[in-house]
Protein backbone atom coordinates (compact mmCIF):
# COMPACT_ATOMS: atom_id res chain seq x y z
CA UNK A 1 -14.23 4.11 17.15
CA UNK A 2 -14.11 0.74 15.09
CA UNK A 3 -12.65 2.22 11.88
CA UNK A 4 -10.08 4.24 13.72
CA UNK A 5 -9.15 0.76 14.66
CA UNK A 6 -8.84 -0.32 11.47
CA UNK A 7 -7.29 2.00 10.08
CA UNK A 8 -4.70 1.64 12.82
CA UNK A 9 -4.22 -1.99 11.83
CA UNK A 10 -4.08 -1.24 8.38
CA UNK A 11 -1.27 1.59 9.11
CA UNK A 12 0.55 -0.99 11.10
CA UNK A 13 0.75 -3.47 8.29
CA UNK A 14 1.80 -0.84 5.76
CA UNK A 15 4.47 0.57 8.19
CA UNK A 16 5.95 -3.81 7.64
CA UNK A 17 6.70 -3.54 3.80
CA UNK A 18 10.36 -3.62 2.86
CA UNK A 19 11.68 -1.14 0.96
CA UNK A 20 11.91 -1.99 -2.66
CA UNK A 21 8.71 -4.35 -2.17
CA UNK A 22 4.89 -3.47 -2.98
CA UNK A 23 1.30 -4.90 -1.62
CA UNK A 24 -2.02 -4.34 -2.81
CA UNK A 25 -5.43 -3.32 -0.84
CA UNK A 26 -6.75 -6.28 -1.23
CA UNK A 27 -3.99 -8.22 0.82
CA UNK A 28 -4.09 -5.87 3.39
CA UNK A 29 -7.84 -6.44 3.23
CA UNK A 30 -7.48 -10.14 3.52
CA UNK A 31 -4.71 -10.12 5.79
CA UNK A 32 -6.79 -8.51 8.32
CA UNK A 33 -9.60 -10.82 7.80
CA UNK A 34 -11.58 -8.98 6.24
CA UNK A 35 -11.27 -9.70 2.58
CA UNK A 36 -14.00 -7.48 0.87
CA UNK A 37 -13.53 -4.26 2.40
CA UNK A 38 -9.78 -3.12 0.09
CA UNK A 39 -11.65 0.18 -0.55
CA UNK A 40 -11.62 1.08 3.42
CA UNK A 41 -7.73 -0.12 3.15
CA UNK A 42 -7.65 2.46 0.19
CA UNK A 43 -9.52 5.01 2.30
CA UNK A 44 -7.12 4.72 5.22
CA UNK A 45 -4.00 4.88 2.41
CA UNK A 46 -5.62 8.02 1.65
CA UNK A 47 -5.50 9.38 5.11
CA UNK A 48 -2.35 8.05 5.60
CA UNK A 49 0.13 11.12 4.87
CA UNK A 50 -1.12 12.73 8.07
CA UNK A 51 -0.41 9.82 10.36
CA UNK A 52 2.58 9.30 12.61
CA UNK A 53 5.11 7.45 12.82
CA UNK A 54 5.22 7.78 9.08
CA UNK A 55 2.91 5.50 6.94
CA UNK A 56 5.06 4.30 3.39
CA UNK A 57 1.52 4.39 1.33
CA UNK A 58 3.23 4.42 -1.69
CA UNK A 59 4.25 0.82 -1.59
CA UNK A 60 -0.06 -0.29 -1.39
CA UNK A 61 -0.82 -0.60 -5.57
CA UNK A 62 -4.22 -2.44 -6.90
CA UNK A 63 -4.47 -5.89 -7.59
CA UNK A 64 -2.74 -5.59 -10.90
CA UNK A 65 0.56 -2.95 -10.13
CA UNK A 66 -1.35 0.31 -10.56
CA UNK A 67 -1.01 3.30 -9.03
CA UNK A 68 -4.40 4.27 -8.17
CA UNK A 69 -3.72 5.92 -5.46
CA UNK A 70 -1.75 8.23 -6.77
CA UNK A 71 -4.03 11.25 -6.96
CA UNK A 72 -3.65 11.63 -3.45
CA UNK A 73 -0.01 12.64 -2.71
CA UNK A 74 1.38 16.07 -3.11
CA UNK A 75 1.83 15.86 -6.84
CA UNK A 76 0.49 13.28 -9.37
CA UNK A 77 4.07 12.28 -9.68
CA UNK A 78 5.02 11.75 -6.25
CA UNK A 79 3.79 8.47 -5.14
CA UNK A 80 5.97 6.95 -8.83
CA UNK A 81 8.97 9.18 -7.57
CA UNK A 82 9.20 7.97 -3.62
CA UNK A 83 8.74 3.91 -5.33
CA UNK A 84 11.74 4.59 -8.20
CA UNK A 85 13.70 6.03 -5.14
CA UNK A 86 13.54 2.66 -3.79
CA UNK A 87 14.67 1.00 -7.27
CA UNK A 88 10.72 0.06 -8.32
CA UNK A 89 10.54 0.87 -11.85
CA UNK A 90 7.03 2.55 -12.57
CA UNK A 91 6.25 2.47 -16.92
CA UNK A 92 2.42 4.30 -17.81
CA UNK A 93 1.40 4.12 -13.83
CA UNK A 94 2.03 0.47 -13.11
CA UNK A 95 4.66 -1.22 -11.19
CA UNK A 96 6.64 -3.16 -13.55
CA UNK A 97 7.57 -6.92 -12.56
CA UNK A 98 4.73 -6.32 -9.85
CA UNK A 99 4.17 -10.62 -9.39
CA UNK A 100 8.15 -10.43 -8.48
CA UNK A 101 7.93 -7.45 -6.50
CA UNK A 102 5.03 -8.14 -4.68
CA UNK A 103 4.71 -8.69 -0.93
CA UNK A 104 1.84 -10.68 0.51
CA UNK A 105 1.36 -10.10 4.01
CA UNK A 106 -0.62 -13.21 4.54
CA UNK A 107 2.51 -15.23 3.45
CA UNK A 108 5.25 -12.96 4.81
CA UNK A 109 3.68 -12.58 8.36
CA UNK A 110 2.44 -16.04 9.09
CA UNK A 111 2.83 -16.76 12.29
């Protein structure tokens, strides 16, 4: 099935994010050529916590630092917790210093 496939890809780009380091759906999106479909990338984020090896959704934000996503881990809390555990500093739901903190897969993955 095609979106199985892209949700594999997606999963596969996610699983590539440092520790410490945050992306958005949108560069996923555009990383996988397919610019104007981040709300499948968010789809796939939220079928992620079921996937294995492990899939580190918590470091995929929107375009601007915010957790949106965050309505879909265990608790509403969870997806700030797991980022502060790995020294992100989360104030009212957005990542703070997000433009230093962000990782573009389009730049850190060029071939």
């Amino acid at each position: 099935m095609v979106l199985d496939s892209f949700f594999s890809q997606v999963y596969a780009v996610v699983r590539l994010i440092p520790k410490g380091r945050v992306t958005s759906y949108g560069a996923i999106a555009k990383y996988l050529g397919t610019a104007r479909s981040s709300r499948m990338v968010g789809w796939a984020m939220n079928g992620a916590h079921q996937v294995k090896p492990k899939v580190p959704a918590h470091r995929v934000v929107n375009r601007v630092g915010m957790l949106t996503g965050k309505h879909h881990f265990a608790t509403p809390t969870q997806m700030k917790e797991l980022l502060e555990k790995e020294g992100i500093k989360v104030v009212k739901d957005q990542v703070r210093d997000f433009k230093q903190l962000f990782w573009d897969p389009a730049t850190e993955l060029a071939l």
